[in-house]
PDB file of N, CA and C in Angstrom:
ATOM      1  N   UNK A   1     -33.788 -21.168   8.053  1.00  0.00           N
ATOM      2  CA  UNK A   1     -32.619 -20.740   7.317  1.00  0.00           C
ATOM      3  C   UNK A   1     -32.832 -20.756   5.810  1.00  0.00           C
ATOM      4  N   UNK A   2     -34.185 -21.222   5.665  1.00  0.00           N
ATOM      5  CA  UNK A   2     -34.175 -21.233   3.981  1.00  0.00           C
ATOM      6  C   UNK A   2     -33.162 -22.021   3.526  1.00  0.00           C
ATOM      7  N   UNK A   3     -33.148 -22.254   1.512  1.00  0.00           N
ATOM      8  CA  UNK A   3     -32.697 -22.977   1.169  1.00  0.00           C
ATOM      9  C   UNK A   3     -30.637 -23.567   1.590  1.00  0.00           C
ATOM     10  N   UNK A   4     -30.645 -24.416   1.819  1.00  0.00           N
ATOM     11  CA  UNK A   4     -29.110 -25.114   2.135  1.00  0.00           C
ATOM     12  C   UNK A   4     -28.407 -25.388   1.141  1.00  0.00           C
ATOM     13  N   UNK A   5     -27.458 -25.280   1.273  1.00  0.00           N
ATOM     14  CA  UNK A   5     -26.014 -26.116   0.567  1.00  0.00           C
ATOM     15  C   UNK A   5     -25.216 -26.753   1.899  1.00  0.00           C
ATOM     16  N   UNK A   6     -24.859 -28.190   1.475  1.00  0.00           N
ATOM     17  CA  UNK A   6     -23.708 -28.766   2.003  1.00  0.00           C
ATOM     18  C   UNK A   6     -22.157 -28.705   1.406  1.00  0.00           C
ATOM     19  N   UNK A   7     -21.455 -28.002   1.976  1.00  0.00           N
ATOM     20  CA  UNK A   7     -19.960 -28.162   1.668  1.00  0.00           C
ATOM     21  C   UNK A   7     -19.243 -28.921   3.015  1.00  0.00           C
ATOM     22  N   UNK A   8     -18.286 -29.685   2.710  1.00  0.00           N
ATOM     23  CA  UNK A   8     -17.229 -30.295   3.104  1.00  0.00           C
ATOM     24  C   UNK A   8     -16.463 -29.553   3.324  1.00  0.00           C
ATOM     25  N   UNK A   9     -15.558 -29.241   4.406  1.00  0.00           N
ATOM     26  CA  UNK A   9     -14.663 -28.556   4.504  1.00  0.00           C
ATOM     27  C   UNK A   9     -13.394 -29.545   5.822  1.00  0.00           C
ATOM     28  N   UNK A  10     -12.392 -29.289   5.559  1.00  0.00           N
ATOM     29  CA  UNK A  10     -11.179 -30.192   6.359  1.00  0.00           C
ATOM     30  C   UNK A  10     -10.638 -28.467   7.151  1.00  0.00           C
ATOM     31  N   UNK A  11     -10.833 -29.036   8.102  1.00  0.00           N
ATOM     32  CA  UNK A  11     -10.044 -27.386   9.204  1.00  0.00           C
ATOM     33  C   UNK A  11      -8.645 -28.181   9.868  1.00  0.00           C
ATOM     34  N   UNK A  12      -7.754 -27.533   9.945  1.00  0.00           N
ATOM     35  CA  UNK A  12      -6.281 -27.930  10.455  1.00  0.00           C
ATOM     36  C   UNK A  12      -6.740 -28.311  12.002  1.00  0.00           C
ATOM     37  N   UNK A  13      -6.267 -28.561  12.711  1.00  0.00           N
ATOM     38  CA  UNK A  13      -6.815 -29.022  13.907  1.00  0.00           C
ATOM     39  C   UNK A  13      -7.078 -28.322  15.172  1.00  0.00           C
ATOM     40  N   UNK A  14      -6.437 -27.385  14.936  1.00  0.00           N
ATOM     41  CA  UNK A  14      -6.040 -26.189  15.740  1.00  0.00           C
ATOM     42  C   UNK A  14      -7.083 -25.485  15.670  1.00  0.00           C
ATOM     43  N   UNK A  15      -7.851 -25.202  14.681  1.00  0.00           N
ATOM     44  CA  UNK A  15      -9.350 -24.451  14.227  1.00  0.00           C
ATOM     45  C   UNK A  15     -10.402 -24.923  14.180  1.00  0.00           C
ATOM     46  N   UNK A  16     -10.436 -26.415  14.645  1.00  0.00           N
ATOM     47  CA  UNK A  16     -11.027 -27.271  14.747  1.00  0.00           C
ATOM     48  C   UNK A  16     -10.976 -27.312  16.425  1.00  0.00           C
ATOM     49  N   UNK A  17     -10.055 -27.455  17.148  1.00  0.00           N
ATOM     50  CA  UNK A  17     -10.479 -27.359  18.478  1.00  0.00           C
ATOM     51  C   UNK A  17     -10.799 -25.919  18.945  1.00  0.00           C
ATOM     52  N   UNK A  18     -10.348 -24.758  18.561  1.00  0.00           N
ATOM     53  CA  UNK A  18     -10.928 -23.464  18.771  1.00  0.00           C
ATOM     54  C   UNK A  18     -12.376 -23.606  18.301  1.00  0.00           C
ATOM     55  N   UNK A  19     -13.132 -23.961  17.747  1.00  0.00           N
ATOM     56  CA  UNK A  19     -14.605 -24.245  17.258  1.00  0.00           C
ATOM     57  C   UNK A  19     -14.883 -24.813  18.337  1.00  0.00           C
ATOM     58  N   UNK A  20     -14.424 -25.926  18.465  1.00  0.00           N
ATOM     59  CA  UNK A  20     -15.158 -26.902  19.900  1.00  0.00           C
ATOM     60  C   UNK A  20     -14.888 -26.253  21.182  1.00  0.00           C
ATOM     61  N   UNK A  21     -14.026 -25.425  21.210  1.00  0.00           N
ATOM     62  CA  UNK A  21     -13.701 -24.361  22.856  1.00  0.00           C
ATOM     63  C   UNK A  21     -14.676 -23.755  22.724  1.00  0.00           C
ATOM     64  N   UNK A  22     -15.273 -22.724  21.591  1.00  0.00           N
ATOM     65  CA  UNK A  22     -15.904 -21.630  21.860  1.00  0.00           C
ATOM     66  C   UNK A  22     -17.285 -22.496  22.161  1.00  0.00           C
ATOM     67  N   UNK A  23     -18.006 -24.062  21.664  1.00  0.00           N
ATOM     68  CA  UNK A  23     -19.236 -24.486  21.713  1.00  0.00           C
ATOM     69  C   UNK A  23     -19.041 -25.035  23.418  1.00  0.00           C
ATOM     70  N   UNK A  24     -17.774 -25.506  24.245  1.00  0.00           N
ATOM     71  CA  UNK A  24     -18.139 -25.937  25.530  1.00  0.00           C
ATOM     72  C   UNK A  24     -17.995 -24.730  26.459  1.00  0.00           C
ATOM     73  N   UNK A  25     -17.855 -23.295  26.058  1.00  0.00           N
ATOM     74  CA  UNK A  25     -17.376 -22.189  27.098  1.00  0.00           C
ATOM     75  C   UNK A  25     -18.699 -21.963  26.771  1.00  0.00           C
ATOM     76  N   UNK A  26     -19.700 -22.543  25.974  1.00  0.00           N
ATOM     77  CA  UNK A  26     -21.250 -21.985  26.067  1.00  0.00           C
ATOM     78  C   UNK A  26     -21.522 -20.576  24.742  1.00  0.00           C
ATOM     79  N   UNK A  27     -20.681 -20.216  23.792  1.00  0.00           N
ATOM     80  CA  UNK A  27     -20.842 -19.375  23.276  1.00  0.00           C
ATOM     81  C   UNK A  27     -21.490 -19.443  22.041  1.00  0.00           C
ATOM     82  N   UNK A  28     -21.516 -20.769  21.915  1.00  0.00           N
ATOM     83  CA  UNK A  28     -22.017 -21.302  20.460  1.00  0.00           C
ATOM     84  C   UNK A  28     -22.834 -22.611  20.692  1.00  0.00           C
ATOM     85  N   UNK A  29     -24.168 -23.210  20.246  1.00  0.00           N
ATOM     86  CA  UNK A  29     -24.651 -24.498  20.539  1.00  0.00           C
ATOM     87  C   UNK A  29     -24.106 -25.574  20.219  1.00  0.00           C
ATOM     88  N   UNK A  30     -23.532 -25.768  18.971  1.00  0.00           N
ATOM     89  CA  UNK A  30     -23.084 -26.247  18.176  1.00  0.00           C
ATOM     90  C   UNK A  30     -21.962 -25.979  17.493  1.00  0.00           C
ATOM     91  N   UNK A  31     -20.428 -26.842  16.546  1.00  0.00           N
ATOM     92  CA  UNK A  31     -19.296 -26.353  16.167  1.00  0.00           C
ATOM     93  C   UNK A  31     -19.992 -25.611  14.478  1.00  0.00           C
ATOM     94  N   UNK A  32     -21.312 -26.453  13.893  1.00  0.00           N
ATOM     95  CA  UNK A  32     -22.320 -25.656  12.756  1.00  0.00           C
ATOM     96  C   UNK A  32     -22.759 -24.118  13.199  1.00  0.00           C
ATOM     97  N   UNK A  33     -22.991 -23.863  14.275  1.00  0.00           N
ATOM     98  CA  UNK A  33     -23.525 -22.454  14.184  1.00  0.00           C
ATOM     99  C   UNK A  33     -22.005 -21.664  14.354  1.00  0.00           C
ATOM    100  N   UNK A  34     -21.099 -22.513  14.893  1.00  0.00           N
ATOM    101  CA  UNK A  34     -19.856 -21.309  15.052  1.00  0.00           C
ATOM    102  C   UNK A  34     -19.543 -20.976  13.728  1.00  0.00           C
ATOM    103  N   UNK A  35     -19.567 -22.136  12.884  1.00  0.00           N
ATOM    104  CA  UNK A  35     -18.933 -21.911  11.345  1.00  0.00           C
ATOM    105  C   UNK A  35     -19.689 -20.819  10.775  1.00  0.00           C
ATOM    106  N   UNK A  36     -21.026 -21.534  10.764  1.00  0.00           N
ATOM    107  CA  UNK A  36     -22.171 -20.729   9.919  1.00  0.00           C
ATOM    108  C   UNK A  36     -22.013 -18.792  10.036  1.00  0.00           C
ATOM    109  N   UNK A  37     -21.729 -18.629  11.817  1.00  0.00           N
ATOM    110  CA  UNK A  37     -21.882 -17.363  12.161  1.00  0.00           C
ATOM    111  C   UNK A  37     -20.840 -16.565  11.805  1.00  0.00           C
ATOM    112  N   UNK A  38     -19.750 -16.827  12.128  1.00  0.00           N
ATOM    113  CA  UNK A  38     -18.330 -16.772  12.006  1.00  0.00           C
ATOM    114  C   UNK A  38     -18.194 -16.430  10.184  1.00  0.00           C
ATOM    115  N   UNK A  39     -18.592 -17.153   9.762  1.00  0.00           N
ATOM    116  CA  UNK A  39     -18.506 -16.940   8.309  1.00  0.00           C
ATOM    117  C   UNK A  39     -19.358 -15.928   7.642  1.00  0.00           C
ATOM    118  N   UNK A  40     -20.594 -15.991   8.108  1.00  0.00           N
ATOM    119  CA  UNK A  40     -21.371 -14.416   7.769  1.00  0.00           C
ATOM    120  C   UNK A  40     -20.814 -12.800   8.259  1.00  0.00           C
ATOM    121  N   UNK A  41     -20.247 -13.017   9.321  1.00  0.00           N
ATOM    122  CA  UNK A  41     -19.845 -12.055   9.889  1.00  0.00           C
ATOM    123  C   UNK A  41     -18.304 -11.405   8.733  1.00  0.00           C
ATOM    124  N   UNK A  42     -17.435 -12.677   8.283  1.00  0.00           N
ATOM    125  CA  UNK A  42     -15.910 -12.583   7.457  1.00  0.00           C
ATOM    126  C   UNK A  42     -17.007 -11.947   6.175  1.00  0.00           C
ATOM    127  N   UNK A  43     -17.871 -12.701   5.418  1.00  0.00           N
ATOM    128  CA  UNK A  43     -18.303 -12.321   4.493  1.00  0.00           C
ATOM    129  C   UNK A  43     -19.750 -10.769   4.329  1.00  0.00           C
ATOM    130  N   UNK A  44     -19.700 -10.293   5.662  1.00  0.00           N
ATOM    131  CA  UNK A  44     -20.375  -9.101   5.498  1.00  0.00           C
ATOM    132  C   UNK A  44     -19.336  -8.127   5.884  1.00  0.00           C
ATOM    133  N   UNK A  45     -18.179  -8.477   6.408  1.00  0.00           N
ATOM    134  CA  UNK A  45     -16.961  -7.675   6.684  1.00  0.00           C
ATOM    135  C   UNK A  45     -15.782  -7.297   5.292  1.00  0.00           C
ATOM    136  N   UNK A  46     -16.520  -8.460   4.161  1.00  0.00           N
ATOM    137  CA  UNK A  46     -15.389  -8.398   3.297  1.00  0.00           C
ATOM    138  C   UNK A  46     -16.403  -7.950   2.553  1.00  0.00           C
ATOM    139  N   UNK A  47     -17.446  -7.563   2.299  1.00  0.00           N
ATOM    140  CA  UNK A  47     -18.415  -7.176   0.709  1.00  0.00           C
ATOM    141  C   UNK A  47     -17.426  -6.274  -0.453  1.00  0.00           C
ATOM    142  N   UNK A  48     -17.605  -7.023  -1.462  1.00  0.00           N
ATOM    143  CA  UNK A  48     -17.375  -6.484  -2.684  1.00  0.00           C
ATOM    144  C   UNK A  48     -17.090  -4.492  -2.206  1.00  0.00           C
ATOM    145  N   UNK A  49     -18.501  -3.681  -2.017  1.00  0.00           N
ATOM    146  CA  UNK A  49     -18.225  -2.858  -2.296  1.00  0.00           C
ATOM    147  C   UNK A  49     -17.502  -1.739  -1.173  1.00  0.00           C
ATOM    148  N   UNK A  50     -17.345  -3.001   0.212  1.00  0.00           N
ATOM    149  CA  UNK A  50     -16.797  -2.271   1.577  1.00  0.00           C
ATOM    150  C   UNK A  50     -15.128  -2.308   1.093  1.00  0.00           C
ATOM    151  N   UNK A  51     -14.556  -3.592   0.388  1.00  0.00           N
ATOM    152  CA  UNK A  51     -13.252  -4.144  -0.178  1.00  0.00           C
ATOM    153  C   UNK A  51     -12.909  -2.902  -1.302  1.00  0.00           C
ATOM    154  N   UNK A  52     -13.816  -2.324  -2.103  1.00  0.00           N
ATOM    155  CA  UNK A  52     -13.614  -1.344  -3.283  1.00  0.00           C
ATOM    156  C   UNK A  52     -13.151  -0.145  -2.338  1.00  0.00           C
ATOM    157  N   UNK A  53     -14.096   0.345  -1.182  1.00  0.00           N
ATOM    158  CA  UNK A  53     -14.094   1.501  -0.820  1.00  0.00           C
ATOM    159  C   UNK A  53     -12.282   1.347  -0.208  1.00  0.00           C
ATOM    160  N   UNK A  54     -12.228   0.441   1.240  1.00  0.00           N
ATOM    161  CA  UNK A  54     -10.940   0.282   1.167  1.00  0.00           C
ATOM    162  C   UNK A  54      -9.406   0.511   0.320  1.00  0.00           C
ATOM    163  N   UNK A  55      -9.978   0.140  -0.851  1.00  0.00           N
ATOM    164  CA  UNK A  55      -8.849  -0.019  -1.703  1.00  0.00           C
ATOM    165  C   UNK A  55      -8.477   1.437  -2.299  1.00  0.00           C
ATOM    166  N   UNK A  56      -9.786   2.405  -2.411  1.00  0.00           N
ATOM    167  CA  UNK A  56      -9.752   3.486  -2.852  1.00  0.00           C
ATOM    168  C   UNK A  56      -9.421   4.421  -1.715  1.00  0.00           C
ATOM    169  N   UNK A  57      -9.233   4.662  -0.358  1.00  0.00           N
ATOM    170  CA  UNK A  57      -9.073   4.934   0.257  1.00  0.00           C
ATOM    171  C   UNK A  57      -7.460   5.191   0.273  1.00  0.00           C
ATOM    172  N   UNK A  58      -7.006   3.465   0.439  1.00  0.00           N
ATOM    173  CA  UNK A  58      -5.774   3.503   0.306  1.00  0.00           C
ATOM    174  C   UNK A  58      -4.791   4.353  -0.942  1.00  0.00           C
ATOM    175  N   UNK A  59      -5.218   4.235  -1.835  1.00  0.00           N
ATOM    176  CA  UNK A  59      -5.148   4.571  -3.236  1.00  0.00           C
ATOM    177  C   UNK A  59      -4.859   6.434  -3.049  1.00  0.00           C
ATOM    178  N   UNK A  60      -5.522   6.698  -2.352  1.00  0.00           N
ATOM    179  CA  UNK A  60      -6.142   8.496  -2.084  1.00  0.00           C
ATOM    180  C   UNK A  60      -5.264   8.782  -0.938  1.00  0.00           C
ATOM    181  N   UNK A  61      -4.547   7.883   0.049  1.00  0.00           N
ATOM    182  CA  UNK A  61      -3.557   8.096   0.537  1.00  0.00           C
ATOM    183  C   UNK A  61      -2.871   7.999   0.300  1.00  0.00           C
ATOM    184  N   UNK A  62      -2.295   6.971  -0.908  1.00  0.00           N
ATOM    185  CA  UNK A  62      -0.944   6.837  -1.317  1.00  0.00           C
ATOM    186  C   UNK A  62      -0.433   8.112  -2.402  1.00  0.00           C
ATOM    187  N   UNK A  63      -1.427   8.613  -2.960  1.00  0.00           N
ATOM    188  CA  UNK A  63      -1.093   9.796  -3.754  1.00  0.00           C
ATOM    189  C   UNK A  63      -1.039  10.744  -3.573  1.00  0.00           C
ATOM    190  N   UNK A  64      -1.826  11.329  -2.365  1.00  0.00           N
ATOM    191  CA  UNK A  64      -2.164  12.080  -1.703  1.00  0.00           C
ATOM    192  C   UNK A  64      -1.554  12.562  -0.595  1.00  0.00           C
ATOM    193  N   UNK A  65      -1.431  11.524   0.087  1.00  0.00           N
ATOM    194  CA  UNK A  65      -0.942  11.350   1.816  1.00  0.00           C
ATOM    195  C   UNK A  65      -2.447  11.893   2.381  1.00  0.00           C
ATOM    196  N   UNK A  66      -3.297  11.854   2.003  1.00  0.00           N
ATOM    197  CA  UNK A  66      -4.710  11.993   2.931  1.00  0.00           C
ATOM    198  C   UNK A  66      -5.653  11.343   2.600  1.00  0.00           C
ATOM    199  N   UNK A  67      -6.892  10.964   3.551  1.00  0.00           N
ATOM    200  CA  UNK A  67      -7.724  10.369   3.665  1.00  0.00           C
ATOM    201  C   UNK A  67      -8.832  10.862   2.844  1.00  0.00           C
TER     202      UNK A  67
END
């Protein structure tokens, strides 16, 4: 995985046992790889320039009424 950072993070409990469901239904090894994966996936879903295109999209419909 190359270089690490440790962050601390407090999850409400509810997101905290959904982590531990998805690691005993076998989908994840660990409640670390659910986070780890789970979070690459939010942050290649949200990129800077996928979030721009979105916004301009919207923008081109609202003035427009088309895509």
């Amino acid at each position: 995985m190359g270089d690490q950072t440790t962050i601390e993070v407090k999850l409400p409990s509810q997101l905290a046992a959904g982590v531990e469901q998805l690691v005993q239904d076998g989908w994840y090894s660990d409640s670390q790889t659910v986070i780890i994966e789970e979070l690459r996936r939010f942050l290649d879903s949200h990129s800077p320039a996928l979030m721009e295109q979105f916004v301009q999209e919207d923008l081109d419909w609202g003035l427009r009424g088309t895509e």
